[in-house]
N, C-alpha and C. Protein backbone atom coordinates (compact mmCIF):
# COMPACT_ATOMS: atom_id res chain seq x y z
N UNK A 1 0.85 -1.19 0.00
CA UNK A 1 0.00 0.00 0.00
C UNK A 1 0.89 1.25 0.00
N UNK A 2 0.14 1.84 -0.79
CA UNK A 2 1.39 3.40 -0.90
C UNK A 2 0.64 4.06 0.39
N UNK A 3 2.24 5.41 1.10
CA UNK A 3 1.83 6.05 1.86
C UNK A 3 0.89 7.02 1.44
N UNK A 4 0.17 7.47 2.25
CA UNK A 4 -0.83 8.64 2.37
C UNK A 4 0.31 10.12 1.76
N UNK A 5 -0.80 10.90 1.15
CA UNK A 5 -0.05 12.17 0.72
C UNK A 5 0.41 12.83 1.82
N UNK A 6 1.70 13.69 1.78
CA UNK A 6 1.71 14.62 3.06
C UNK A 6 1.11 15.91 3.23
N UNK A 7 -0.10 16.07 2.35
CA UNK A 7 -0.67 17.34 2.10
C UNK A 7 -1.96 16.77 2.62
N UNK A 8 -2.67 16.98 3.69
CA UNK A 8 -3.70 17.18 3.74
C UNK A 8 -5.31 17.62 2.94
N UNK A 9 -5.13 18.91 2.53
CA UNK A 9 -5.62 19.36 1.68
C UNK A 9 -4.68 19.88 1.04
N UNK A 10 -5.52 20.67 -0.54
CA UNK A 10 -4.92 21.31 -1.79
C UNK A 10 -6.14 22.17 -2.23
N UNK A 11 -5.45 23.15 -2.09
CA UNK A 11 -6.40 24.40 -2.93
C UNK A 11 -5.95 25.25 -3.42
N UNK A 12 -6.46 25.17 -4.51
CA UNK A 12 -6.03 25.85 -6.12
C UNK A 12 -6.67 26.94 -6.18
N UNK A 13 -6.83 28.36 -6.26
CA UNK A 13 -8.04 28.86 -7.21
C UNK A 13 -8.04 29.18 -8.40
N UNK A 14 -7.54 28.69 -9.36
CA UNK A 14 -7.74 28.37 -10.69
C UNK A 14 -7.03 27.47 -11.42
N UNK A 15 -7.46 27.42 -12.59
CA UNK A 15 -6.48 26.30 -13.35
C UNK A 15 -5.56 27.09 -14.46
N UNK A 16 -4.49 26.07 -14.44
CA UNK A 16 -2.92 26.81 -15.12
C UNK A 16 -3.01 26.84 -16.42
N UNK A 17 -4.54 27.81 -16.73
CA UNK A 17 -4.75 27.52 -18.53
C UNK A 17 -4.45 29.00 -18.59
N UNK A 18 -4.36 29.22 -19.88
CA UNK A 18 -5.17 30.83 -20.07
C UNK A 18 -6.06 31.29 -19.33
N UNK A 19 -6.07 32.80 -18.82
CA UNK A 19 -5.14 33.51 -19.12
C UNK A 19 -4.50 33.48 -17.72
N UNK A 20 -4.82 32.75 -17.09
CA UNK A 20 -3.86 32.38 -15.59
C UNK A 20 -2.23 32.63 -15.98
N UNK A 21 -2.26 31.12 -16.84
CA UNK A 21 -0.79 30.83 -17.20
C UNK A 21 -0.12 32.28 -17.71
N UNK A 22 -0.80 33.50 -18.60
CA UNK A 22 -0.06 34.36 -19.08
C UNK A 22 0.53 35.20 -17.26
N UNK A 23 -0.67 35.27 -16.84
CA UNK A 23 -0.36 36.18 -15.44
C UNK A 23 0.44 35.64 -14.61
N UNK A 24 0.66 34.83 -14.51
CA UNK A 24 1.68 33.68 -13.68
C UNK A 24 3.06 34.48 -14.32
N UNK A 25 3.07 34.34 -15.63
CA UNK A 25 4.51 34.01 -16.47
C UNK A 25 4.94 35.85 -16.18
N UNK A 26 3.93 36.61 -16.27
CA UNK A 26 4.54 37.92 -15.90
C UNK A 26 4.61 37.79 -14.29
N UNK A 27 3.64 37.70 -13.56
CA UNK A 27 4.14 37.67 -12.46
C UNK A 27 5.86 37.46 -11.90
N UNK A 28 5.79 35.95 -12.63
CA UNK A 28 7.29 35.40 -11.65
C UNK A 28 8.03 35.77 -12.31
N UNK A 29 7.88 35.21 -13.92
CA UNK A 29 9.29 35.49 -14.75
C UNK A 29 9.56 37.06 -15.42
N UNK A 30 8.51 38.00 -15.55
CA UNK A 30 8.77 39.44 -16.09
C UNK A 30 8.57 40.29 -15.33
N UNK A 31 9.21 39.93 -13.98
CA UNK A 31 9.74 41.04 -12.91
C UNK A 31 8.79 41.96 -12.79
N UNK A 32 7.66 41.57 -12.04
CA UNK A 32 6.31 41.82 -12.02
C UNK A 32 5.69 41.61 -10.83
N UNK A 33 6.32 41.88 -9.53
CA UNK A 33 5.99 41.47 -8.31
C UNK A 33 4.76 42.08 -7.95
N UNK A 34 4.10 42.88 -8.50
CA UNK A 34 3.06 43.99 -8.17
C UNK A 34 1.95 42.99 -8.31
N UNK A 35 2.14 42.51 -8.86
CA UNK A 35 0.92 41.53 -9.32
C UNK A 35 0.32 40.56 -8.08
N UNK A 36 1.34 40.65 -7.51
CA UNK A 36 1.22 40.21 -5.58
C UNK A 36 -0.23 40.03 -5.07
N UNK A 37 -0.48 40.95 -4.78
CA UNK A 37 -1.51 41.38 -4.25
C UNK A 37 -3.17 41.17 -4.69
N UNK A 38 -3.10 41.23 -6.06
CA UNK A 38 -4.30 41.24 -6.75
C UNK A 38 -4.48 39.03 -6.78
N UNK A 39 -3.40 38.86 -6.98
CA UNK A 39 -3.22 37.00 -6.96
C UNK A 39 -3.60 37.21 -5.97
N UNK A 40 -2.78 36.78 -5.02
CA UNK A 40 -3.64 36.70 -3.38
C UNK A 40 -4.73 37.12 -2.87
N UNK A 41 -5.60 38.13 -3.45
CA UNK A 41 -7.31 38.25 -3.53
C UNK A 41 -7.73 37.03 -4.22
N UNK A 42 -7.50 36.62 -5.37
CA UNK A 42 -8.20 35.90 -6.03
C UNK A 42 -8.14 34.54 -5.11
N UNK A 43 -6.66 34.28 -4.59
CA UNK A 43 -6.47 33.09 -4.13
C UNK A 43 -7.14 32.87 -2.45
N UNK A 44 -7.21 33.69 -1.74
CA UNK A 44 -8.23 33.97 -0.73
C UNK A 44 -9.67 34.22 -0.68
N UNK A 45 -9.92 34.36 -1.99
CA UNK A 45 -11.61 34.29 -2.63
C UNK A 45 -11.86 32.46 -3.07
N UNK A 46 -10.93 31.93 -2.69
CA UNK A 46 -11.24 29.99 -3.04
C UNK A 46 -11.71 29.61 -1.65
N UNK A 47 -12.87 28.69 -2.23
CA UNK A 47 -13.74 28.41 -1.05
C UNK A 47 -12.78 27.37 -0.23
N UNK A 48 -12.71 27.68 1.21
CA UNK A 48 -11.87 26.60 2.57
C UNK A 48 -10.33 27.44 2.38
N UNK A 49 -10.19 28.69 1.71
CA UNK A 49 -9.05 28.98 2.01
C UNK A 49 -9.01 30.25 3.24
N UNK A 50 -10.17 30.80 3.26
CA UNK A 50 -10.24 31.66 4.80
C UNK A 50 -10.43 30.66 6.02
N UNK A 51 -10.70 29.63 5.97
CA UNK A 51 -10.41 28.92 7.49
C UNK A 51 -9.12 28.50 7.14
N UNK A 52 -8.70 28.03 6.48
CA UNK A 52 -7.54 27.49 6.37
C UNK A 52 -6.43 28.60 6.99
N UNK A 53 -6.59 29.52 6.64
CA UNK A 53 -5.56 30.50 6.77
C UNK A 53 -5.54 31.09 8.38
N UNK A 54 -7.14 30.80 9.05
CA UNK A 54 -7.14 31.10 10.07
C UNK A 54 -6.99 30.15 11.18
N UNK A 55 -7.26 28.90 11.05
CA UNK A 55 -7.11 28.03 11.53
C UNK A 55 -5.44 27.92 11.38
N UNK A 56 -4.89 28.14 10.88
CA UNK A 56 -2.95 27.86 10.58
C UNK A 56 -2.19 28.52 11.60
N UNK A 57 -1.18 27.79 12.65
CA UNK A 57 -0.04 28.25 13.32
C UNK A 57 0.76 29.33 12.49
N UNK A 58 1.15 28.57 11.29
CA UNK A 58 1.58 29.48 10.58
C UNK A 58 1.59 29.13 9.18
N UNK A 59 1.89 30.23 8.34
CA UNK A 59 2.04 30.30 6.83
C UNK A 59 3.59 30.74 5.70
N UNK A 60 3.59 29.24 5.66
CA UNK A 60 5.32 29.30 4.72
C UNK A 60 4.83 29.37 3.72
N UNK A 61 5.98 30.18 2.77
CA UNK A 61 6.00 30.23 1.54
C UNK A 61 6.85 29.11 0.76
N UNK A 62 7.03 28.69 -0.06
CA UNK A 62 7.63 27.62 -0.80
C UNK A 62 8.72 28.70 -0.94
N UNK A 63 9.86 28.06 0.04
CA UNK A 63 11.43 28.75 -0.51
C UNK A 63 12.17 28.86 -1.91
N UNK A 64 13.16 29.48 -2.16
CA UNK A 64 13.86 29.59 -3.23
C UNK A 64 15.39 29.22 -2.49
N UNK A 65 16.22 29.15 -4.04
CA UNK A 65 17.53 28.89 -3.99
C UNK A 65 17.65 30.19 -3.77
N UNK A 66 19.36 30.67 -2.81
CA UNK A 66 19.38 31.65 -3.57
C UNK A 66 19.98 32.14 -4.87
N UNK A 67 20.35 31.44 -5.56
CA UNK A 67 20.44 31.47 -7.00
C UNK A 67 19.02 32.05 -7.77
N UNK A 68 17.96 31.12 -7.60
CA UNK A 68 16.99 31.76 -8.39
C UNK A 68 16.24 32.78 -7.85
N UNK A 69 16.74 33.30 -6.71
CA UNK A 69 16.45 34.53 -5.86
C UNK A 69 17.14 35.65 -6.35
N UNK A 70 18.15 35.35 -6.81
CA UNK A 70 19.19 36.49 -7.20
C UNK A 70 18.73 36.46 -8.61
N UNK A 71 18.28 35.39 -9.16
CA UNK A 71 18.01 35.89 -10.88
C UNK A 71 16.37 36.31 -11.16
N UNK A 72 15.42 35.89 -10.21
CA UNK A 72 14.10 36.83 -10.09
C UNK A 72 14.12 38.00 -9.44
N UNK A 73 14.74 37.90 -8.10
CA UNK A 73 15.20 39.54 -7.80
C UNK A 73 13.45 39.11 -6.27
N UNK A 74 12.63 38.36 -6.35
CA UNK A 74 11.78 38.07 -5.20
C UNK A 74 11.20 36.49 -5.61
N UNK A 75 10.63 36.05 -4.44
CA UNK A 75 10.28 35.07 -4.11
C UNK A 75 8.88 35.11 -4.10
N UNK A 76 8.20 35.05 -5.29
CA UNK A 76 6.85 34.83 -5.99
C UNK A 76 5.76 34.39 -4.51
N UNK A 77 5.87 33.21 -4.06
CA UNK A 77 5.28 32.52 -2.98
C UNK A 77 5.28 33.31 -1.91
N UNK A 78 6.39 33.72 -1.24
CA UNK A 78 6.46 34.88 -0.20
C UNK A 78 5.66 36.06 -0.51
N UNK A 79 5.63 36.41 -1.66
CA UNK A 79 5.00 37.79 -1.72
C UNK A 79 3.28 37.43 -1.70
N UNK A 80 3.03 36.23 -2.12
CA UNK A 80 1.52 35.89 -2.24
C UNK A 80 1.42 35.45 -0.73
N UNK A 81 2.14 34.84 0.05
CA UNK A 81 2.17 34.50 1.33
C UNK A 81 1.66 35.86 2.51
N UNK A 82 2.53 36.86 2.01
CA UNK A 82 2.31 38.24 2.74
C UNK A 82 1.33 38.45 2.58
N UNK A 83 0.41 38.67 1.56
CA UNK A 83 -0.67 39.01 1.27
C UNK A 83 -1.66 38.26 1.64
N UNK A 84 -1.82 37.27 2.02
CA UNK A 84 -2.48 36.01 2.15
C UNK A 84 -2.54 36.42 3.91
N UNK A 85 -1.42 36.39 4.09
CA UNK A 85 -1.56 36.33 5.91
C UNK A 85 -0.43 37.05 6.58
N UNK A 86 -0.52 38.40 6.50
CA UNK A 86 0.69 39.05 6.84
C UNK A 86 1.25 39.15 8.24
N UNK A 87 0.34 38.57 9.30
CA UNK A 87 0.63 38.50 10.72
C UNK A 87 1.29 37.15 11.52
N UNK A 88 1.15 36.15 10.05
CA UNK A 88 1.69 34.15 10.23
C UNK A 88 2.25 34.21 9.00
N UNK A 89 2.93 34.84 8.51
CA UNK A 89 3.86 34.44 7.52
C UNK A 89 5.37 34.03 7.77
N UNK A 90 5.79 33.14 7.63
CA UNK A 90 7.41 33.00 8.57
C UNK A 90 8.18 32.44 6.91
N UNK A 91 9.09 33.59 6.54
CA UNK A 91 9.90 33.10 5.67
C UNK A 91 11.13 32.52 5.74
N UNK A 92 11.30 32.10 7.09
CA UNK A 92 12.59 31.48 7.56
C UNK A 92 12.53 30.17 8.02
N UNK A 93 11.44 29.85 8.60
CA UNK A 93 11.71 27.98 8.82
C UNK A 93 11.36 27.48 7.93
N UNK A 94 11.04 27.72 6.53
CA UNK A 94 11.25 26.22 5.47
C UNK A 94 12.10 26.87 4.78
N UNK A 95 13.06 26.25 4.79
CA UNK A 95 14.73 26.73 3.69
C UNK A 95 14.75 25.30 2.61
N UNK A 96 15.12 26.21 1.45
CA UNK A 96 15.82 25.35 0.44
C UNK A 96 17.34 25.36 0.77
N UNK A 97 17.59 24.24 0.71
CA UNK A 97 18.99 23.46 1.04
C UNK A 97 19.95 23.55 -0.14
N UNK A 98 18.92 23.32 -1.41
CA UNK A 98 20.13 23.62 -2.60
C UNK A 98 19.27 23.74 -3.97
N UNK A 99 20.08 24.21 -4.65
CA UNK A 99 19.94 24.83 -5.90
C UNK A 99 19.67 23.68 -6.91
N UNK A 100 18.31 23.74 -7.54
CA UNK A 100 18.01 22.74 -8.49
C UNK A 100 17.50 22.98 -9.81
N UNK A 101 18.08 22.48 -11.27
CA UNK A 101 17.25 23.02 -12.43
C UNK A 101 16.06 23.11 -12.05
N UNK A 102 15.20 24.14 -13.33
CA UNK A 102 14.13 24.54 -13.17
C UNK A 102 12.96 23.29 -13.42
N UNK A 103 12.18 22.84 -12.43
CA UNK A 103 11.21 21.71 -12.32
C UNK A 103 10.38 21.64 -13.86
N UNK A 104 9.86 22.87 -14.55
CA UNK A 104 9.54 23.30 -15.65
C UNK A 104 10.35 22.56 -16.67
N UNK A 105 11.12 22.03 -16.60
CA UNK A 105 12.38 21.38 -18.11
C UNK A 105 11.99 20.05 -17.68
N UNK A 106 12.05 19.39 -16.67
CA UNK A 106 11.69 18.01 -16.57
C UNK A 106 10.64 17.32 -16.43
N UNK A 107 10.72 15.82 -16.88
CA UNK A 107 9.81 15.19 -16.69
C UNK A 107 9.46 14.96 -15.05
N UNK A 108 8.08 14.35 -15.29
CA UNK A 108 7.64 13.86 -13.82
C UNK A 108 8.66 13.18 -12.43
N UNK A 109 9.03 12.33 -13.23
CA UNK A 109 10.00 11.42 -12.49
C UNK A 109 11.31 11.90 -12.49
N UNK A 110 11.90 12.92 -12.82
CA UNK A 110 13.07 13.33 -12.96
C UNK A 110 12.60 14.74 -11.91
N UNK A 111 11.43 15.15 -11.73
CA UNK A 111 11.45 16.43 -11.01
C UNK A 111 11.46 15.90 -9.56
N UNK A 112 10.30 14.50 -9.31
CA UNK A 112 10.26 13.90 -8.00
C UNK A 112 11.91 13.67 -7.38
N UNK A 113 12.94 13.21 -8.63
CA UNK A 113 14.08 13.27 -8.17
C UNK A 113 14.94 14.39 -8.00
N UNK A 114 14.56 15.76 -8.59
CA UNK A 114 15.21 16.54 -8.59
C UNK A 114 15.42 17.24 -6.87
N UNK A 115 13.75 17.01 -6.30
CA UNK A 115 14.02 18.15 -5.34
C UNK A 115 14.06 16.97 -3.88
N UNK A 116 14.28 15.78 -3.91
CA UNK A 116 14.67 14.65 -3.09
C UNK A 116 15.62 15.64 -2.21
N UNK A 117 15.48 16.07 -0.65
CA UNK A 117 16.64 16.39 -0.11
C UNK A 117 16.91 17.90 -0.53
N UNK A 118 15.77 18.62 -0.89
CA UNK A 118 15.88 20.16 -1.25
C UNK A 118 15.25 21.05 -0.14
N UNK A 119 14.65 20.49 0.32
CA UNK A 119 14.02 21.13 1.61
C UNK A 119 14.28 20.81 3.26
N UNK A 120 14.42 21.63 4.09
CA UNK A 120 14.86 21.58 5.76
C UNK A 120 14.21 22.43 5.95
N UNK A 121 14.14 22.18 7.82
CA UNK A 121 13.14 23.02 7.96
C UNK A 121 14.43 23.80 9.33
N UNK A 122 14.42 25.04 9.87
CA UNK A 122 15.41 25.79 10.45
C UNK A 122 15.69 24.85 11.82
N UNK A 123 16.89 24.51 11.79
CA UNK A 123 17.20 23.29 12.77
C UNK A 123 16.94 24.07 14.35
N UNK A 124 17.31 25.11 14.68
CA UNK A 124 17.30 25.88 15.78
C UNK A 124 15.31 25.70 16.51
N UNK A 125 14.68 26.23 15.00
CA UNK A 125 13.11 25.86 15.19
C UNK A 125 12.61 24.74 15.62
N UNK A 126 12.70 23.57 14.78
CA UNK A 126 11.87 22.77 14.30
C UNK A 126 11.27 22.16 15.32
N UNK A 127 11.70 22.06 16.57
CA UNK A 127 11.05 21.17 17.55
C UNK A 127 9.22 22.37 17.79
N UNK A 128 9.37 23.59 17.28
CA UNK A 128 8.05 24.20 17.74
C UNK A 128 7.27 23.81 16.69
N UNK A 129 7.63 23.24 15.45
CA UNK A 129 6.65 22.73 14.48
C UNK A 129 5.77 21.65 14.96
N UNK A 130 6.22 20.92 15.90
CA UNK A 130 5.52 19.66 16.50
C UNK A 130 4.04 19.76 16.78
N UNK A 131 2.84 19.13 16.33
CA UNK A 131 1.48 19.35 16.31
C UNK A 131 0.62 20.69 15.97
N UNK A 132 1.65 21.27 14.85
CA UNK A 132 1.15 22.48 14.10
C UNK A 132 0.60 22.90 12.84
N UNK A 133 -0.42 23.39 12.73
CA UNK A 133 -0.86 23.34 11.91
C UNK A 133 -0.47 24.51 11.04
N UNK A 134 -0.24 23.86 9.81
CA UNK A 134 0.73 24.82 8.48
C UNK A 134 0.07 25.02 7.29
N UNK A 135 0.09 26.53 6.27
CA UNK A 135 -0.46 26.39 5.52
C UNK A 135 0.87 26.61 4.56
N UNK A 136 0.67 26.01 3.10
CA UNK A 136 1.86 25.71 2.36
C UNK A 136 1.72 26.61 1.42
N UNK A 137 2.66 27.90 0.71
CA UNK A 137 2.03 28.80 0.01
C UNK A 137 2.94 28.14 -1.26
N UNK A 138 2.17 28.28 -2.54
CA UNK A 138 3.08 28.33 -3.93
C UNK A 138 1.90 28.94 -5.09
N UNK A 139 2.77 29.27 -5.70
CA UNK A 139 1.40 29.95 -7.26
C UNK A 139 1.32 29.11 -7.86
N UNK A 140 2.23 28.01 -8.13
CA UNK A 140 1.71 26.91 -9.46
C UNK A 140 1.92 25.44 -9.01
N UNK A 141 1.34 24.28 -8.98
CA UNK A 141 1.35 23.07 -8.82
C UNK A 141 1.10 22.39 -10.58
N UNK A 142 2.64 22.03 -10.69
CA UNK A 142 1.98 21.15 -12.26
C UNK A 142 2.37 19.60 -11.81
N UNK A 143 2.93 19.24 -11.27
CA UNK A 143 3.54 17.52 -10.96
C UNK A 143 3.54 17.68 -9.25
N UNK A 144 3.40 18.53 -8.49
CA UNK A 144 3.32 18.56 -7.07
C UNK A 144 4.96 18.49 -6.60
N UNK A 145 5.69 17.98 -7.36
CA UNK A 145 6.87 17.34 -6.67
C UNK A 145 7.42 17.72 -5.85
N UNK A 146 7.58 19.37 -5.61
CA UNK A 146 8.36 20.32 -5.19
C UNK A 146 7.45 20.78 -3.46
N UNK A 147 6.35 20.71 -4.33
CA UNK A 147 5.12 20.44 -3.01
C UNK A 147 5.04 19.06 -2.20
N UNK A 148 5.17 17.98 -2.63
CA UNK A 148 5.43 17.09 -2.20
C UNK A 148 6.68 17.03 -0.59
N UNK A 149 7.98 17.09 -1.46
CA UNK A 149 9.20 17.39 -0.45
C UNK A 149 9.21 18.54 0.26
N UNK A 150 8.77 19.05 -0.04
CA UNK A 150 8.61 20.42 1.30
C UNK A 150 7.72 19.65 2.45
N UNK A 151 6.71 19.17 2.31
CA UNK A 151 5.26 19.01 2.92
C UNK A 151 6.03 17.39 3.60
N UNK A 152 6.75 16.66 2.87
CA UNK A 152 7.35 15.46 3.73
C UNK A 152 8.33 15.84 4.84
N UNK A 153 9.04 17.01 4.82
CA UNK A 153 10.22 17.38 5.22
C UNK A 153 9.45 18.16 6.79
N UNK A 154 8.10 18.70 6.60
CA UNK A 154 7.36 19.98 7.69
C UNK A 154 7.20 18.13 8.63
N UNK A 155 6.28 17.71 7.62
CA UNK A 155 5.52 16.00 8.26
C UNK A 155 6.89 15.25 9.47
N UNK A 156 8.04 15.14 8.76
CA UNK A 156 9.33 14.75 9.46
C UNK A 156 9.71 15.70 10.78
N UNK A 157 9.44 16.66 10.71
CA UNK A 157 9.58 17.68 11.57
C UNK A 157 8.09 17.49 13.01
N UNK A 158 7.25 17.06 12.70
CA UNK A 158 6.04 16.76 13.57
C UNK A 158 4.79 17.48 13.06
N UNK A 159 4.61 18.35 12.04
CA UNK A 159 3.61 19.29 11.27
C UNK A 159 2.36 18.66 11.32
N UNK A 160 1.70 18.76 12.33
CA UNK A 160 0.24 17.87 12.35
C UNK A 160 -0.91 17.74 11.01
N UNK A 161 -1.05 19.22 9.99
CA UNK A 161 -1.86 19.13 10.09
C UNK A 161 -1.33 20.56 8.41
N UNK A 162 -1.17 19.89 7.27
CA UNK A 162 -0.49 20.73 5.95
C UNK A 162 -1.67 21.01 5.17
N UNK A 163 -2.19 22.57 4.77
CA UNK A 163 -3.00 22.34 3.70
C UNK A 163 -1.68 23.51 2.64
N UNK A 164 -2.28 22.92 1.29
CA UNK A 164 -1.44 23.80 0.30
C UNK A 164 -2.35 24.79 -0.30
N UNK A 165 -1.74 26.06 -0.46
CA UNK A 165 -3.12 27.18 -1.12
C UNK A 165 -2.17 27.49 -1.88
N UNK A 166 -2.69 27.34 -3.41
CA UNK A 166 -2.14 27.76 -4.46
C UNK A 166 -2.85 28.33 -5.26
N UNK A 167 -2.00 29.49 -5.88
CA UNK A 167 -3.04 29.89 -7.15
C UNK A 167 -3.60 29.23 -8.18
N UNK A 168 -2.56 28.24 -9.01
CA UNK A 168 -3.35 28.00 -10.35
C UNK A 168 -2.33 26.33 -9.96
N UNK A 169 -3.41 25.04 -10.46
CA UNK A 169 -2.64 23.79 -10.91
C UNK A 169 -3.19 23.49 -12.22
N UNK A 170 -2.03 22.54 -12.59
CA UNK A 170 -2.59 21.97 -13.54
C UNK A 170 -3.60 21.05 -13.94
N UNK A 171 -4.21 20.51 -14.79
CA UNK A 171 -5.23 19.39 -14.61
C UNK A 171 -5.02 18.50 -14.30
């Protein structure tokens, strides 16, 4: 029997078609952080994402390298995270550990392997994660993978209780 997901819930508010996908692509990739704000309305207008957000210890954003921090210039998830819940937002206990091609170039099974061991959670913290409930921020879910290892890594840590609020997945 396969294990259970480490995501609890998943909530999307839209799908990664047109014209999502165009707003996404300015958002993250055409240095377009403004766009912040107006995403995170839409994504807080998805039904179970206002309890979610209130019911949550706290609210991580899906980290970056800092490599692809330094070549976007912000951290897409964090900025929808702020907006989302600016009083439980903690951009410091889920760290990316290391720098990985872009999940976007690979296949399924090559991305599940890519981010194997990409995520920790702040060693000094982690014992307060124990029976807490977390909400997981990212703008796009196309293969989960990246969502996946973050959400195993909070689970390893004692994270009772993961929902993911995302803007747009795929089908």
């Amino acid at each position: 029997m396969k294990a259970p997901p480490p995501v609890d819930a998943c909530l999307a508010a839209v799908p990664y078609t047109w014209p999502w996908s165009h707003c996404v692509a300015q958002f993250k990739f055409g240095g377009q952080p403004g766009w912040a704000r107006t995403l995170a309305t839409v994504m807080r207008s998805t039904p179970w994402v206002e309890p979610a957000l209130e019911q949550a210890d706290c609210v991580l954003p899906m980290p970056l390298s800092r490599e692809r921090l330094a070549t976007r210039g912000f951290n897409q998830a964090l900025l929808l995270a702020q907006y989302l819940a600016p009083g439980t937002t903690d951009a410091t206990l889920l760290l990316r550990t290391r720098h990985t091609p872009p999940q976007s170039e690979l296949q399924r099974a090559d991305r599940l392997r890519n981010v194997q061991g990409a995520f920790a959670v702040e060693p000094l913290r982690a014992s307060g994660l124990r029976g807490q409930r977390v909400v997981l921020v990212d703008d796009v879910m196309t293969s989960g993978a990246s969502l996946h290892a973050a959400a195993l890594t909070l689970r390893q840590a004692g994270v009772a209780h993961i929902t993911a609020v995302l803007l747009a997945r795929t089908e």
